[in-house]
C-alpha atoms as a PDB file:
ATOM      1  CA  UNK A   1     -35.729 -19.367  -6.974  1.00  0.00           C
ATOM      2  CA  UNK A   2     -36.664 -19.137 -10.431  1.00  0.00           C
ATOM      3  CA  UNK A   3     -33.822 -17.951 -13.478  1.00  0.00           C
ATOM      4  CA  UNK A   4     -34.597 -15.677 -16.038  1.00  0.00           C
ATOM      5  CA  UNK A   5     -31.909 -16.380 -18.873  1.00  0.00           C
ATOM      6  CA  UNK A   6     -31.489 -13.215 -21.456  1.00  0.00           C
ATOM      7  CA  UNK A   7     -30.634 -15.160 -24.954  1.00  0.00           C
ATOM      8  CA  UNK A   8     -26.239 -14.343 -25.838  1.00  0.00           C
ATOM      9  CA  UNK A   9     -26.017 -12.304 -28.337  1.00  0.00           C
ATOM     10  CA  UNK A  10     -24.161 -13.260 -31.456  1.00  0.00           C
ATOM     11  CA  UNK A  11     -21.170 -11.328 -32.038  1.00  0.00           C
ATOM     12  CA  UNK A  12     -20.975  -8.912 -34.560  1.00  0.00           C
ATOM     13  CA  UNK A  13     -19.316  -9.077 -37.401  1.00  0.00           C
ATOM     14  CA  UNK A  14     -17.798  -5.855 -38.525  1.00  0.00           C
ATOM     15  CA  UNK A  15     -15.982  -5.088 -42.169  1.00  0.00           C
ATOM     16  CA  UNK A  16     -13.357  -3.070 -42.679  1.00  0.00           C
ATOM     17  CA  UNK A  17     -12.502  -1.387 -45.414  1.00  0.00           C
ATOM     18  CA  UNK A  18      -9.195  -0.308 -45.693  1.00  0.00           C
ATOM     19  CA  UNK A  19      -5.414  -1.553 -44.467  1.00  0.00           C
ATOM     20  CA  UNK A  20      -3.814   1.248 -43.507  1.00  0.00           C
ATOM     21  CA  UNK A  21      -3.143   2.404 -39.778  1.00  0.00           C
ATOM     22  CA  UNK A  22      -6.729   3.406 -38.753  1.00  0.00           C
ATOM     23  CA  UNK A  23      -8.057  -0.050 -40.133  1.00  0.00           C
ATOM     24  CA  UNK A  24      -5.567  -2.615 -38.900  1.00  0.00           C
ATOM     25  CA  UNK A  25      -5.348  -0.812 -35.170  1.00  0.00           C
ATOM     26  CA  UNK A  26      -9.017  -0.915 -34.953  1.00  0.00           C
ATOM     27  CA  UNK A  27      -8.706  -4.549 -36.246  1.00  0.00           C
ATOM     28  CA  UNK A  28      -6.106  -5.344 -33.629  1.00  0.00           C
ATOM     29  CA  UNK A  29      -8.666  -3.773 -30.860  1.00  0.00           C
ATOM     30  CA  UNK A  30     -11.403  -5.818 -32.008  1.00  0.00           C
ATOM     31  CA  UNK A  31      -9.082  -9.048 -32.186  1.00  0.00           C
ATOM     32  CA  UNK A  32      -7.970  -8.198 -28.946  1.00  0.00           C
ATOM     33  CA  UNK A  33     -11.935  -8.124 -27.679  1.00  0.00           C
ATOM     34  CA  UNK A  34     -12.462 -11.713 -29.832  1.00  0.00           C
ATOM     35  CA  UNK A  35     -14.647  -9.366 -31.720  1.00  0.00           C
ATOM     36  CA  UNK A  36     -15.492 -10.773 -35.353  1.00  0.00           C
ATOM     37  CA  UNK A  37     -13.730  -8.654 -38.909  1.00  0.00           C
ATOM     38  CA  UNK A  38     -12.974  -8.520 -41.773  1.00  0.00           C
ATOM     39  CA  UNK A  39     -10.141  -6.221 -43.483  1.00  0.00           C
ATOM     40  CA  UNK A  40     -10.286  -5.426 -47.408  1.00  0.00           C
ATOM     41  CA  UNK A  41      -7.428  -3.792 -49.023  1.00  0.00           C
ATOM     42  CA  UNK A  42      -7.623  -2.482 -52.800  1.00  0.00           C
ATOM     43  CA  UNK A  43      -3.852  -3.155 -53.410  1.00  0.00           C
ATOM     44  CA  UNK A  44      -2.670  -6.186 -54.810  1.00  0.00           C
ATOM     45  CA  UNK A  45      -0.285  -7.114 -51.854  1.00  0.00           C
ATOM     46  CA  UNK A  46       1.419  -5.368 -49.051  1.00  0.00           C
ATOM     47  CA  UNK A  47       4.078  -4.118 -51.619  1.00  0.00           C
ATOM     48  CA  UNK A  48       1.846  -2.735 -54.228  1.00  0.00           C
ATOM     49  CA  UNK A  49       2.635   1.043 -53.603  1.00  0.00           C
ATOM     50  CA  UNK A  50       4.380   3.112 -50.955  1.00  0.00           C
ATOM     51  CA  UNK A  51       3.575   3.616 -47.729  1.00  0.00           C
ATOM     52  CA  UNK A  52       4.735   7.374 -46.535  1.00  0.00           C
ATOM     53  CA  UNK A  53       7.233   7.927 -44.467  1.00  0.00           C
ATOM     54  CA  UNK A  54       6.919   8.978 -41.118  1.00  0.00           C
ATOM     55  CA  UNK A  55       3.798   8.885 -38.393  1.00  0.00           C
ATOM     56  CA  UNK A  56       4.312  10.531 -34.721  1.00  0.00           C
ATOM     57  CA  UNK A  57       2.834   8.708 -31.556  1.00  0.00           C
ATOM     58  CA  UNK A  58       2.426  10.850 -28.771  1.00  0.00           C
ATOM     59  CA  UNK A  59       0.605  11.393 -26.098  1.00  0.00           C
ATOM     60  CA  UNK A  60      -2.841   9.336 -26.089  1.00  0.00           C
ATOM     61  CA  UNK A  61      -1.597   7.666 -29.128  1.00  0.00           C
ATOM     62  CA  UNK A  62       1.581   6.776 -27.929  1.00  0.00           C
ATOM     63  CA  UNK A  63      -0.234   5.477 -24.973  1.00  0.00           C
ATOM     64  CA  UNK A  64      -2.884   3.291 -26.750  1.00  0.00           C
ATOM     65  CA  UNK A  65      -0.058   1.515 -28.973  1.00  0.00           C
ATOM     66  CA  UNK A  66       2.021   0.952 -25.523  1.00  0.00           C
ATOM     67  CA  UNK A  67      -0.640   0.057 -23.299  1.00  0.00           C
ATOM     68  CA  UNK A  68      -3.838  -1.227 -25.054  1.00  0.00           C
ATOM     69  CA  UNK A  69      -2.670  -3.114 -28.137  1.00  0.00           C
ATOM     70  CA  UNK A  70      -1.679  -7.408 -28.177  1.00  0.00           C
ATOM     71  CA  UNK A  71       1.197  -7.867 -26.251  1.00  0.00           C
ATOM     72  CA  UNK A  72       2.206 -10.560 -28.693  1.00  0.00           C
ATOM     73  CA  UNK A  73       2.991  -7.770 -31.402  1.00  0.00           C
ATOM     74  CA  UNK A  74       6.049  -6.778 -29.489  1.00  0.00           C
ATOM     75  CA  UNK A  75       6.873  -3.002 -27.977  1.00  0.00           C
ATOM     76  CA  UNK A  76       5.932  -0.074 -30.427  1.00  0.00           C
ATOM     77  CA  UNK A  77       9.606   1.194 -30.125  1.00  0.00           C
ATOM     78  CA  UNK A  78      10.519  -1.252 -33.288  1.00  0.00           C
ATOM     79  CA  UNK A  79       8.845   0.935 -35.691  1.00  0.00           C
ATOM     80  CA  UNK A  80      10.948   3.618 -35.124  1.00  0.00           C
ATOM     81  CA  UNK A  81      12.385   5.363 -38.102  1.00  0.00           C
ATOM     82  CA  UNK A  82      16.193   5.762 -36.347  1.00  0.00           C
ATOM     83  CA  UNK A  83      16.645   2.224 -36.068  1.00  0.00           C
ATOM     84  CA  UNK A  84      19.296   0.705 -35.706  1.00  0.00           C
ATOM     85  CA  UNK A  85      20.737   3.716 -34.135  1.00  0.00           C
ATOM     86  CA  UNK A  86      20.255   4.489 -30.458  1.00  0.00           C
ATOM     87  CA  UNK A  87      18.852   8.084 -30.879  1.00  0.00           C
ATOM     88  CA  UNK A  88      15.751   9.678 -29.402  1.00  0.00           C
ATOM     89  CA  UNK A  89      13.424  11.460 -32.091  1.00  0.00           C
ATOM     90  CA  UNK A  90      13.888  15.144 -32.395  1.00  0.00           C
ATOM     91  CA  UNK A  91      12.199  18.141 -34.175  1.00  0.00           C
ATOM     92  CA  UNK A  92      13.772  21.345 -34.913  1.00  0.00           C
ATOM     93  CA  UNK A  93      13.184  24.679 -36.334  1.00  0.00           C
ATOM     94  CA  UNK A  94      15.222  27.213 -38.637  1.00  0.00           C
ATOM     95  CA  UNK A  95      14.673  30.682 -38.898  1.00  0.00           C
ATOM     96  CA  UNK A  96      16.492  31.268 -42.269  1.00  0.00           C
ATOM     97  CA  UNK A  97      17.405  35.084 -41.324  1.00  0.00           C
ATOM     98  CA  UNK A  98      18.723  34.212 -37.774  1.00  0.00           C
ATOM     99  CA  UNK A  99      21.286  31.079 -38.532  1.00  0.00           C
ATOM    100  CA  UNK A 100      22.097  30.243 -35.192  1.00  0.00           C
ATOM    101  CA  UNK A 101      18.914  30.454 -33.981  1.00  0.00           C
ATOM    102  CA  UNK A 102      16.915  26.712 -33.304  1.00  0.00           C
ATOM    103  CA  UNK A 103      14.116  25.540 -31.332  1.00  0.00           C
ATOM    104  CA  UNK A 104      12.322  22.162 -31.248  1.00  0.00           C
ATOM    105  CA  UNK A 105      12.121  19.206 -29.167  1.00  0.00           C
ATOM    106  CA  UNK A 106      13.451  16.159 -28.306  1.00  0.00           C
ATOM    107  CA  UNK A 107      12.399  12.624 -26.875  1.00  0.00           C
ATOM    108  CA  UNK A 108      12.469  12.153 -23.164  1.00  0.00           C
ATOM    109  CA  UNK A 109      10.806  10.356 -19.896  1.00  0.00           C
ATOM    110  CA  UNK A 110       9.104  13.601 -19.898  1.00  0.00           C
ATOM    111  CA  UNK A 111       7.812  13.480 -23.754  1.00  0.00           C
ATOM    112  CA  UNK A 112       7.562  10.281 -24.732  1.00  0.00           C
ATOM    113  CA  UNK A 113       7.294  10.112 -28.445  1.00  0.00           C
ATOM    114  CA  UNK A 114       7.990   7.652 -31.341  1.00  0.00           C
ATOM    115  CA  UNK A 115       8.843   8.551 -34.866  1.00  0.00           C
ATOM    116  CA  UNK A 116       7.670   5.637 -36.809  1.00  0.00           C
ATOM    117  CA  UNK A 117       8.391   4.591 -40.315  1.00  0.00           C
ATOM    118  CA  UNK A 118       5.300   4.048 -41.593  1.00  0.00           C
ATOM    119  CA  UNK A 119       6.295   0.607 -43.896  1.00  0.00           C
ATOM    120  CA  UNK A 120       7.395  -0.632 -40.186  1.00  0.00           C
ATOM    121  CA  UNK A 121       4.338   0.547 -38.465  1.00  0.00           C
ATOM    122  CA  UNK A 122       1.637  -1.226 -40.925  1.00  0.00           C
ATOM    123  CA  UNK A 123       3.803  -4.444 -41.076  1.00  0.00           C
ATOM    124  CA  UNK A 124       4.061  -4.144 -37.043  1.00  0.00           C
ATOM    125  CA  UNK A 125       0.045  -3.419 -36.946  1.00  0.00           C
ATOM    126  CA  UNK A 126      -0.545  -6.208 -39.754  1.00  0.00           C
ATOM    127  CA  UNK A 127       0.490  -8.764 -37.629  1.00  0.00           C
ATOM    128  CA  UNK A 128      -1.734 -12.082 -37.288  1.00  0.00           C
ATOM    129  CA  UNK A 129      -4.476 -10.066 -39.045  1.00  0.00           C
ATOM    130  CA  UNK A 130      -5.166 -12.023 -42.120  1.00  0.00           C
ATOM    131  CA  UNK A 131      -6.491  -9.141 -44.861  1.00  0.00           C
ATOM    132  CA  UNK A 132      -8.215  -9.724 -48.092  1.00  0.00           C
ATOM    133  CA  UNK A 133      -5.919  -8.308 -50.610  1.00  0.00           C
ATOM    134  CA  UNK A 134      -7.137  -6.762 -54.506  1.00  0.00           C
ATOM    135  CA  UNK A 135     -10.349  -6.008 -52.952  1.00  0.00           C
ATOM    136  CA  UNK A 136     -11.332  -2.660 -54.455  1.00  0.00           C
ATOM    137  CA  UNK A 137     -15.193  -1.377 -53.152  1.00  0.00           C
ATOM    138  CA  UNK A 138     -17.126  -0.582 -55.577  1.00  0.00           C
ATOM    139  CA  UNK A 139     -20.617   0.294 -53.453  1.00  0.00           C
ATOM    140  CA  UNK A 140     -22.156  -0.428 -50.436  1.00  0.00           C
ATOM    141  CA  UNK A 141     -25.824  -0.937 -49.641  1.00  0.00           C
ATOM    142  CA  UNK A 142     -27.492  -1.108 -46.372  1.00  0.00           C
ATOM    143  CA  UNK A 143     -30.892  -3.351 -46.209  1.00  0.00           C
ATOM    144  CA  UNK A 144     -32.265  -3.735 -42.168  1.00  0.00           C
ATOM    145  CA  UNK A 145     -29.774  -4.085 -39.352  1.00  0.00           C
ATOM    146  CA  UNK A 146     -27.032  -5.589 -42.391  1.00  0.00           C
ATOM    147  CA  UNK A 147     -24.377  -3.767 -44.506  1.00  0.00           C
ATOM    148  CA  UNK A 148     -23.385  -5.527 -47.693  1.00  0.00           C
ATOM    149  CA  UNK A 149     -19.856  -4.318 -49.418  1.00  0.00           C
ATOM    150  CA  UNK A 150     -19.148  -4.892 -53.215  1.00  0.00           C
ATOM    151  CA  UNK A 151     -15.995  -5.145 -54.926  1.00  0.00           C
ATOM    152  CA  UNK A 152     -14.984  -4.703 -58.152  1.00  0.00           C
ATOM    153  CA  UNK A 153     -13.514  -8.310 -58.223  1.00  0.00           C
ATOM    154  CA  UNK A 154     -17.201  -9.664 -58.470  1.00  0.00           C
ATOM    155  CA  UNK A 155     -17.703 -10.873 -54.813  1.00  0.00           C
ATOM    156  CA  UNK A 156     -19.290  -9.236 -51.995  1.00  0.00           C
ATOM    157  CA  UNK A 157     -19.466  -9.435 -47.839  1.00  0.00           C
ATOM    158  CA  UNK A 158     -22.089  -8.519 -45.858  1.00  0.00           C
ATOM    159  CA  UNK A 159     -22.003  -7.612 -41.723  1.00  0.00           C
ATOM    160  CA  UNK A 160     -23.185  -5.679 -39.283  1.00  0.00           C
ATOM    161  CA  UNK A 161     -20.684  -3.092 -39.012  1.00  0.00           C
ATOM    162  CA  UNK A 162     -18.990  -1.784 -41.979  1.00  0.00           C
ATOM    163  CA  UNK A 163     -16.043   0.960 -40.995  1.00  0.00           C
ATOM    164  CA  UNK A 164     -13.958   3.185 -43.903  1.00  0.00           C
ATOM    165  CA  UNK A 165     -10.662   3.674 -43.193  1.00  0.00           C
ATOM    166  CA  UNK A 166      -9.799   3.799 -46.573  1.00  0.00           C
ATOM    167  CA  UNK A 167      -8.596   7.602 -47.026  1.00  0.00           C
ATOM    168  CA  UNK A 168      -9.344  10.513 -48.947  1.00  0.00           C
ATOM    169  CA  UNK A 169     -10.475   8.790 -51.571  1.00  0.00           C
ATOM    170  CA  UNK A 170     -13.308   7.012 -49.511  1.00  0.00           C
ATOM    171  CA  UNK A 171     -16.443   5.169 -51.580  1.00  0.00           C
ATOM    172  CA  UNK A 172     -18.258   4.814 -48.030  1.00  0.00           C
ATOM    173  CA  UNK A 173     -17.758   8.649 -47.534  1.00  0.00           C
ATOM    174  CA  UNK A 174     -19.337   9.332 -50.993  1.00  0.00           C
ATOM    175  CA  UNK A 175     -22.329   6.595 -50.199  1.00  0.00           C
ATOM    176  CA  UNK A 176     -23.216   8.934 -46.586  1.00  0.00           C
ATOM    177  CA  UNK A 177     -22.881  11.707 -47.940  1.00  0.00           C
ATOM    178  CA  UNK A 178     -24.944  10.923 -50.692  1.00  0.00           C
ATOM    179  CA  UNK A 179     -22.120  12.006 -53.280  1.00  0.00           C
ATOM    180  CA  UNK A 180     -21.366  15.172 -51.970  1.00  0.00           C
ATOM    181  CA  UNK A 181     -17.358  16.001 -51.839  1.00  0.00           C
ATOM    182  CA  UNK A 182     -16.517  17.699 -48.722  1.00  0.00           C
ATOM    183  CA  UNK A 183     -12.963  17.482 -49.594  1.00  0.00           C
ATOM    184  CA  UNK A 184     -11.173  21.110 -50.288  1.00  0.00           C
ATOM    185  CA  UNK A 185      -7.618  20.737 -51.656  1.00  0.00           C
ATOM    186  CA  UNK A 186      -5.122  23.683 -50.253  1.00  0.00           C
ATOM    187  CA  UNK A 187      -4.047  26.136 -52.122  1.00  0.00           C
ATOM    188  CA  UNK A 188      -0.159  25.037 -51.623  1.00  0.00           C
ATOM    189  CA  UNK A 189       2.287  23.786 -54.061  1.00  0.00           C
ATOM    190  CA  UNK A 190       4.605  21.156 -53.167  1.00  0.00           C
ATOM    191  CA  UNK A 191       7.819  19.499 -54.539  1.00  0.00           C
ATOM    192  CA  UNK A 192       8.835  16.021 -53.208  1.00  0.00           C
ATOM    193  CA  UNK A 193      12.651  14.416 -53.382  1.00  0.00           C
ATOM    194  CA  UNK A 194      14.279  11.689 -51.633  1.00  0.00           C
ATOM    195  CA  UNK A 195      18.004  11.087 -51.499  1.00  0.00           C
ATOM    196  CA  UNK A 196      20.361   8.760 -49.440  1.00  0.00           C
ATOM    197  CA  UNK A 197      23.229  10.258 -47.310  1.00  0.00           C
ATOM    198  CA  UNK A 198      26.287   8.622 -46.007  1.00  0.00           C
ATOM    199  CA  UNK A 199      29.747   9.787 -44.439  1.00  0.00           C
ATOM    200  CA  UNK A 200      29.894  13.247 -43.301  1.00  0.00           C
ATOM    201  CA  UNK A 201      26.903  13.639 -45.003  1.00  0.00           C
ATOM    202  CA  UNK A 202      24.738  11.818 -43.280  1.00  0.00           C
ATOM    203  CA  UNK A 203      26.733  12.570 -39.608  1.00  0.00           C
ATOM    204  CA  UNK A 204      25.465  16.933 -40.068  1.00  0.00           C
ATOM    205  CA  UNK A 205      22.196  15.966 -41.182  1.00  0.00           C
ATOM    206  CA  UNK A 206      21.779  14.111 -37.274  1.00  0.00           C
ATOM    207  CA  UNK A 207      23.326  17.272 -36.105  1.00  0.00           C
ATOM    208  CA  UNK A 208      20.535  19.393 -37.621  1.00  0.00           C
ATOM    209  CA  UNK A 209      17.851  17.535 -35.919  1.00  0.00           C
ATOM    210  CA  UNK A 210      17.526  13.330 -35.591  1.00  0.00           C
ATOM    211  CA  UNK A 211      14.113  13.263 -37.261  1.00  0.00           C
ATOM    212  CA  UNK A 212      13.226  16.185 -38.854  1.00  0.00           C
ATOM    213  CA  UNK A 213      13.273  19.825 -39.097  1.00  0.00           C
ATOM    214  CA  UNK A 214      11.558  23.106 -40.628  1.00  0.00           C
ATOM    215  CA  UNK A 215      13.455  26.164 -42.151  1.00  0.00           C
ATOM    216  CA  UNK A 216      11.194  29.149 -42.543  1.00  0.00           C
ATOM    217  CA  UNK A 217      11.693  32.702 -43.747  1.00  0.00           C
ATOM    218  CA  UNK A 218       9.400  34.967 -40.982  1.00  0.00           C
ATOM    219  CA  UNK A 219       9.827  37.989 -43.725  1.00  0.00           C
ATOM    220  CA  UNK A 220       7.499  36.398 -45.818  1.00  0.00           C
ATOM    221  CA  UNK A 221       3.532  36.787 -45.415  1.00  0.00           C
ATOM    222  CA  UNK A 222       1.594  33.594 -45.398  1.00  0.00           C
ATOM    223  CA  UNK A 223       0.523  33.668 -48.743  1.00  0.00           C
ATOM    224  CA  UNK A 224       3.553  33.956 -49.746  1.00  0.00           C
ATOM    225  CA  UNK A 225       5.551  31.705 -47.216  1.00  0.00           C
ATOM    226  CA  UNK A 226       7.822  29.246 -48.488  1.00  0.00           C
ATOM    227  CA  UNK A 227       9.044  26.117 -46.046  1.00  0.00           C
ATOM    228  CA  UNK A 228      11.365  23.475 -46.562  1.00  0.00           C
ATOM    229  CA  UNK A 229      10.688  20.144 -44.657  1.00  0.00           C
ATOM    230  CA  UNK A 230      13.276  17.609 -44.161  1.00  0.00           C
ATOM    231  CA  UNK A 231      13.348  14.551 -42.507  1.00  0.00           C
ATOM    232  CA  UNK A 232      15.117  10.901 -41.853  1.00  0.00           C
ATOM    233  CA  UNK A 233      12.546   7.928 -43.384  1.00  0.00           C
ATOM    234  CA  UNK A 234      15.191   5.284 -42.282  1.00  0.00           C
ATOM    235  CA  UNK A 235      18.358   4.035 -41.377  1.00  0.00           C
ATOM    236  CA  UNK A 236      19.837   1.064 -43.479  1.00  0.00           C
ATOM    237  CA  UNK A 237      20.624  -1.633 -41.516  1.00  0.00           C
ATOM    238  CA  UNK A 238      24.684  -1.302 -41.018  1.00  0.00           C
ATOM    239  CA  UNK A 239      23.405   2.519 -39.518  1.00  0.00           C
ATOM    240  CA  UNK A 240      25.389   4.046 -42.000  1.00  0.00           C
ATOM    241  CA  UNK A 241      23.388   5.351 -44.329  1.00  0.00           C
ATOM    242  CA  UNK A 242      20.298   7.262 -43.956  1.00  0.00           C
ATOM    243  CA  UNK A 243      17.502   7.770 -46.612  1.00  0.00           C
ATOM    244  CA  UNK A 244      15.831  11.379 -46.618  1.00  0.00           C
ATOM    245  CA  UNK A 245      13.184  13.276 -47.498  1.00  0.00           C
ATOM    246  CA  UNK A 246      12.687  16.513 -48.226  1.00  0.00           C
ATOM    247  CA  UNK A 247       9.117  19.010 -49.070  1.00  0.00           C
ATOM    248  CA  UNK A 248       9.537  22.422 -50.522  1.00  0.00           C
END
C-alpha cells in the first residue's frame, strides 16, 4: 500500500474590522474553530463612546448565543437589561385613543427571548478576545489571494480574510462598492432623552411593560404618524432604580 499525503493547509488568517456585536461574535466563532483573527476597533478603549441600549435575541439568535458560542463565556442570560431583578422581558403596545387597550408579549418556555443591554452584551462577547484598540482604517487594498488594511495610526495588517463589521459608516463598504453610497437616511425625525426612575416611579413604569413599549395614535396617516418609544436600559445594582429611555 502506497500513501498519498495532501500538504495541511495553513490556517487563515482573517481581520476584522470592527468591535461591535457582529465582529466580536464572529471572532468568538472563529476562536471557537482555533481559526486565526484579528479585531481592530477605531475607539480609543472600550469606554470611548456609548454603546446603545438594548439588542433582542430571539429565535436563531437566541439559539446561536445559547448553543454555539464558548462555554467559558458563561450563559447569555447575564446580559440582560432587568438585572438584578427576576423579571422576564416584555413588549407592549398603546393605542393612545383606546386607554385600556394593550397587546404585546412576554418571555416564556414558549418564546424564549433576551433583552440585552448592549454595554453588557459587548463586554460579555469581548471576553478573552484581545482587540487592537485606536485603530481607525483608513483603506484597504487587495494584491493576489492577500488583503492588506491601513490605519490612520501609520501601521498596517495584511490576511487572507478581511470582514467589516464596522457599521454604517463602513470604509470596506465604500472600497466594494467603489465609492458609491447605498445608504438612504429616512425621512423621520427623532428626539432622544434618558432619565432615571425610582419609588413609585419606577414600580408603574414595570407595570406598563418590563422592557419596553410603543404608544401610537391609529388616527394618524403614516406620514404623519407620531410614536413614542420607551424602554428600561438597566437596573442599578440595589434594583431600585431603573434608567430609561425614551424616542419620540
Amino acid at each position: 500500500h502506497s500513501h498519498i499525503t495532501t500538504p495541511k493547509m495553513s490556517s487563515p488568517h482573517v481581520l476584522i474590522i470592527g468591535a461591535g456585536m457582529s465582529g466580536l461574535t464572529l471572532a468568538q466563532q472563529l476562536k471557537k474553530n482555533n481559526i486565526s483573527f484579528t479585531v481592530f476597533e477605531r475607539d480609543l478603549n472600550n469606554d470611548s463612546r456609548s454603546q446603545g441600549w438594548a439588542l433582542s435575541l430571539f429565535g436563531e439568535a437566541y439559539d446561536l448565543m445559547k448553543t454555539l458560542m464558548p462555554s467559558e463565556l458563561g450563559p447569555v442570560e447575564q446580559t440582560s437589561h432587568l438585572l438584578p431583578l427576576e423579571l422576564p422581558p416584555q413588549f407592549s403596545f398603546y393605542d393612545i385613543t383606546r386607554p385600556d387597550f394593550r397587546v404585546g408579549v412576554i418571555a416564556d418556555d414558549t418564546l424564549k427571548v433576551v433583552r440585552a443591554n448592549r454595554r453588557r452584551m459587548r463586554d460579555w462577547l469581548m471576553q478573552n478576545i484581545d482587540v487592537k484598540f485606536n485603530k481607525r482604517l483608513l483603506r484597504v487594498e487587495e494584491h493576489g489571494d492577500k488583503v492588506t488594511a491601513y490605519f490612520e495610526d501609520g501601521t498596517l495588517a495584511t490576511g487572507d480574510f478581511l470582514v467589516s463589521a464596522e457599521g454604517t459608516r463602513s470604509v470596506v463598504r465604500k472600497h466594494l462598492l467603489q465609492g458609491q453610497d447605498v445608504m438612504k437616511p429616512l425621512p423621520i425625525g427623532s428626539i432622544f432623552g434618558e432619565i432615571s426612575l425610582s419609588g413609585d416611579d419606577f414600580s408603574q413604569q414595570l407595570t406598563l411593560s418590563h422592557s419596553n413599549y410603543i404608544v401610537m395614535d391609529p388616527r394618524l396617516g403614516s406620514d404623519q404618524q407620531t410614536a413614542i418609544f420607551c424602554a428600561l436600559n438597566r437596573v442599578s445594582p440595589d434594583g431600585k432604580t431603573g434608567y430609561y429611555y425614551y424616542i419620540l
